[in-house]
Protein backbone atom coordinates (compact mmCIF):
# COMPACT_ATOMS: atom_id res chain seq x y z
CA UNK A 1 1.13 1.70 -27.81
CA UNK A 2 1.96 0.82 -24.15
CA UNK A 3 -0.29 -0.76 -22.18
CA UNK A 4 0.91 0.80 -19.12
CA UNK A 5 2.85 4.65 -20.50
CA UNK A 6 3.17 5.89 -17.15
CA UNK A 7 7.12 5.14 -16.86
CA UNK A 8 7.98 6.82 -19.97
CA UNK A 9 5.68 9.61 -19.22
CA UNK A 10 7.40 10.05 -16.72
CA UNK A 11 11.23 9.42 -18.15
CA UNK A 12 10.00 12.53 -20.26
CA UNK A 13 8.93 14.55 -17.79
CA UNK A 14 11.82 14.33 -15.66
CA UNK A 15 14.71 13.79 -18.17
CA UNK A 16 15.25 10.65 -15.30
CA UNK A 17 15.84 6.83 -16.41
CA UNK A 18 12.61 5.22 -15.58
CA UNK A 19 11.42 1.83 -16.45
CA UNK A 20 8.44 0.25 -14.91
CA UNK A 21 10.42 -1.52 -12.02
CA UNK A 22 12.28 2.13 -10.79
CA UNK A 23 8.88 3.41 -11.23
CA UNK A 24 7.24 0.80 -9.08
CA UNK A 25 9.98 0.80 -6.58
CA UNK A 26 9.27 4.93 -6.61
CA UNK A 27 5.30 4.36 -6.00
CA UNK A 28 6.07 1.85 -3.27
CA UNK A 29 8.72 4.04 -1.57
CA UNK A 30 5.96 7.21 -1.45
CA UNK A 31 3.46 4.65 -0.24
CA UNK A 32 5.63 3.39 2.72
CA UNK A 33 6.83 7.55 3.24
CA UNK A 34 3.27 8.25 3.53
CA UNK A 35 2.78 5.38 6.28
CA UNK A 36 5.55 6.22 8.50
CA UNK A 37 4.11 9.92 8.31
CA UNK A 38 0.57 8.55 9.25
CA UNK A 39 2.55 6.46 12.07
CA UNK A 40 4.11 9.71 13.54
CA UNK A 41 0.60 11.60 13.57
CA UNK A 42 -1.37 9.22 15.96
CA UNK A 43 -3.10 6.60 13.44
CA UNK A 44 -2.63 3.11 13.80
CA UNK A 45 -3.68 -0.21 12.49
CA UNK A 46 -7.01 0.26 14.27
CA UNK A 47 -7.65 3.07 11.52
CA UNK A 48 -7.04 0.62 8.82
CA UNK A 49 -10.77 -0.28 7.89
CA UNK A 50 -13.28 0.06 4.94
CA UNK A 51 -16.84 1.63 4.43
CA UNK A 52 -19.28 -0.42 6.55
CA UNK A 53 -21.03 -1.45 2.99
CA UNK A 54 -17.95 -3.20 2.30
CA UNK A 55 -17.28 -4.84 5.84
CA UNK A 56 -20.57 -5.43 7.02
CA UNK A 57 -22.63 -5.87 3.90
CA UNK A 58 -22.59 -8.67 1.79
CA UNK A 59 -20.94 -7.90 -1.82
CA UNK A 60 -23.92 -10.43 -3.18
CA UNK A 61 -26.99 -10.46 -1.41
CA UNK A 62 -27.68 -13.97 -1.78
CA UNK A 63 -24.05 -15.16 -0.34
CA UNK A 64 -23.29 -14.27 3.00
CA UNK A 65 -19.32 -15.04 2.74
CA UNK A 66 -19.06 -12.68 0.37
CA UNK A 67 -18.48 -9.51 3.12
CA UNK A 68 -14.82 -8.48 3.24
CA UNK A 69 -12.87 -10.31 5.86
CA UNK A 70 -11.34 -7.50 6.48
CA UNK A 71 -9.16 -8.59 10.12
CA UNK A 72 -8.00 -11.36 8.18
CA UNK A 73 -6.86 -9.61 4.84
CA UNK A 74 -5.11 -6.55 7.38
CA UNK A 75 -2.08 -8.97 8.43
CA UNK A 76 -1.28 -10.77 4.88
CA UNK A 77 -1.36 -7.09 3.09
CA UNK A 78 1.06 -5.85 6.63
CA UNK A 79 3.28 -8.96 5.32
CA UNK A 80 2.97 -7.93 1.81
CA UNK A 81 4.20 -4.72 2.03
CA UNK A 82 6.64 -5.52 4.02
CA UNK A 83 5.72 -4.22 7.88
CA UNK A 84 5.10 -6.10 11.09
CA UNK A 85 1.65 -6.92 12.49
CA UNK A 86 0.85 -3.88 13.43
CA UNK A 87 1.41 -1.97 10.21
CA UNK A 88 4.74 -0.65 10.91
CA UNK A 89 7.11 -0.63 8.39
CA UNK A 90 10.18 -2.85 9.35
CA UNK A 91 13.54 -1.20 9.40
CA UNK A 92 14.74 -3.93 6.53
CA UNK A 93 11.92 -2.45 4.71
CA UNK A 94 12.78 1.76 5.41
CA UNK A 95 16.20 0.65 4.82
CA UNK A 96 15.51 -1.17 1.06
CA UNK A 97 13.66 1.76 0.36
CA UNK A 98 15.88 4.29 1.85
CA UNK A 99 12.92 5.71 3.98
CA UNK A 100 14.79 7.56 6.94
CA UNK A 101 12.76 7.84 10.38
């Protein structure tokens, strides 16, 4: 049994050769898609934010440090996935993806 049959599921589906890597490259390509289309309909990096309980609320009552730093998490997951500061995709990224703007 696979731990994670969502690759082959798919290989079957489609008759196409996925593996886990083409089918995490193919989740990370509709991700990035889905940004640039968000980009080109007005939101920004300002909209990037979480439910108040989660920002402004601490996750344990009895530790304040435990409320999401969210402003400091926003530019390391930017860097993660590979887009500048202000959540734009990079053109190295679009490009490595094949992501046409």
């Amino acid at each position: 049994m696979l731990l994670f049959p969502h690759a082959e599921a798919t290989r079957y589906v489609t008759g196409l050769p996925f593996d886990m890597s083409s089918f995490l490259a193919l989740g990370e390509r509709c991700f990035t898609m889905e940004r640039v289309f968000n980009l080109r309909e007005g939101l920004t990096a300002a909209d990037d934010n979480l439910p108040k309980r989660l920002t402004n609320t601490p996750q344990d009552p009895d530790k304040p440090e435990t409320v999401v730093p969210l402003s400091a998490m926003l530019p390391k997951y930017y860097h993660i996935r590979g887009w500048d500061r202000q959540g734009v995709p990079t053109s190295r990224k679009l490009k490595k993806l094949k992501v046409e703007v």
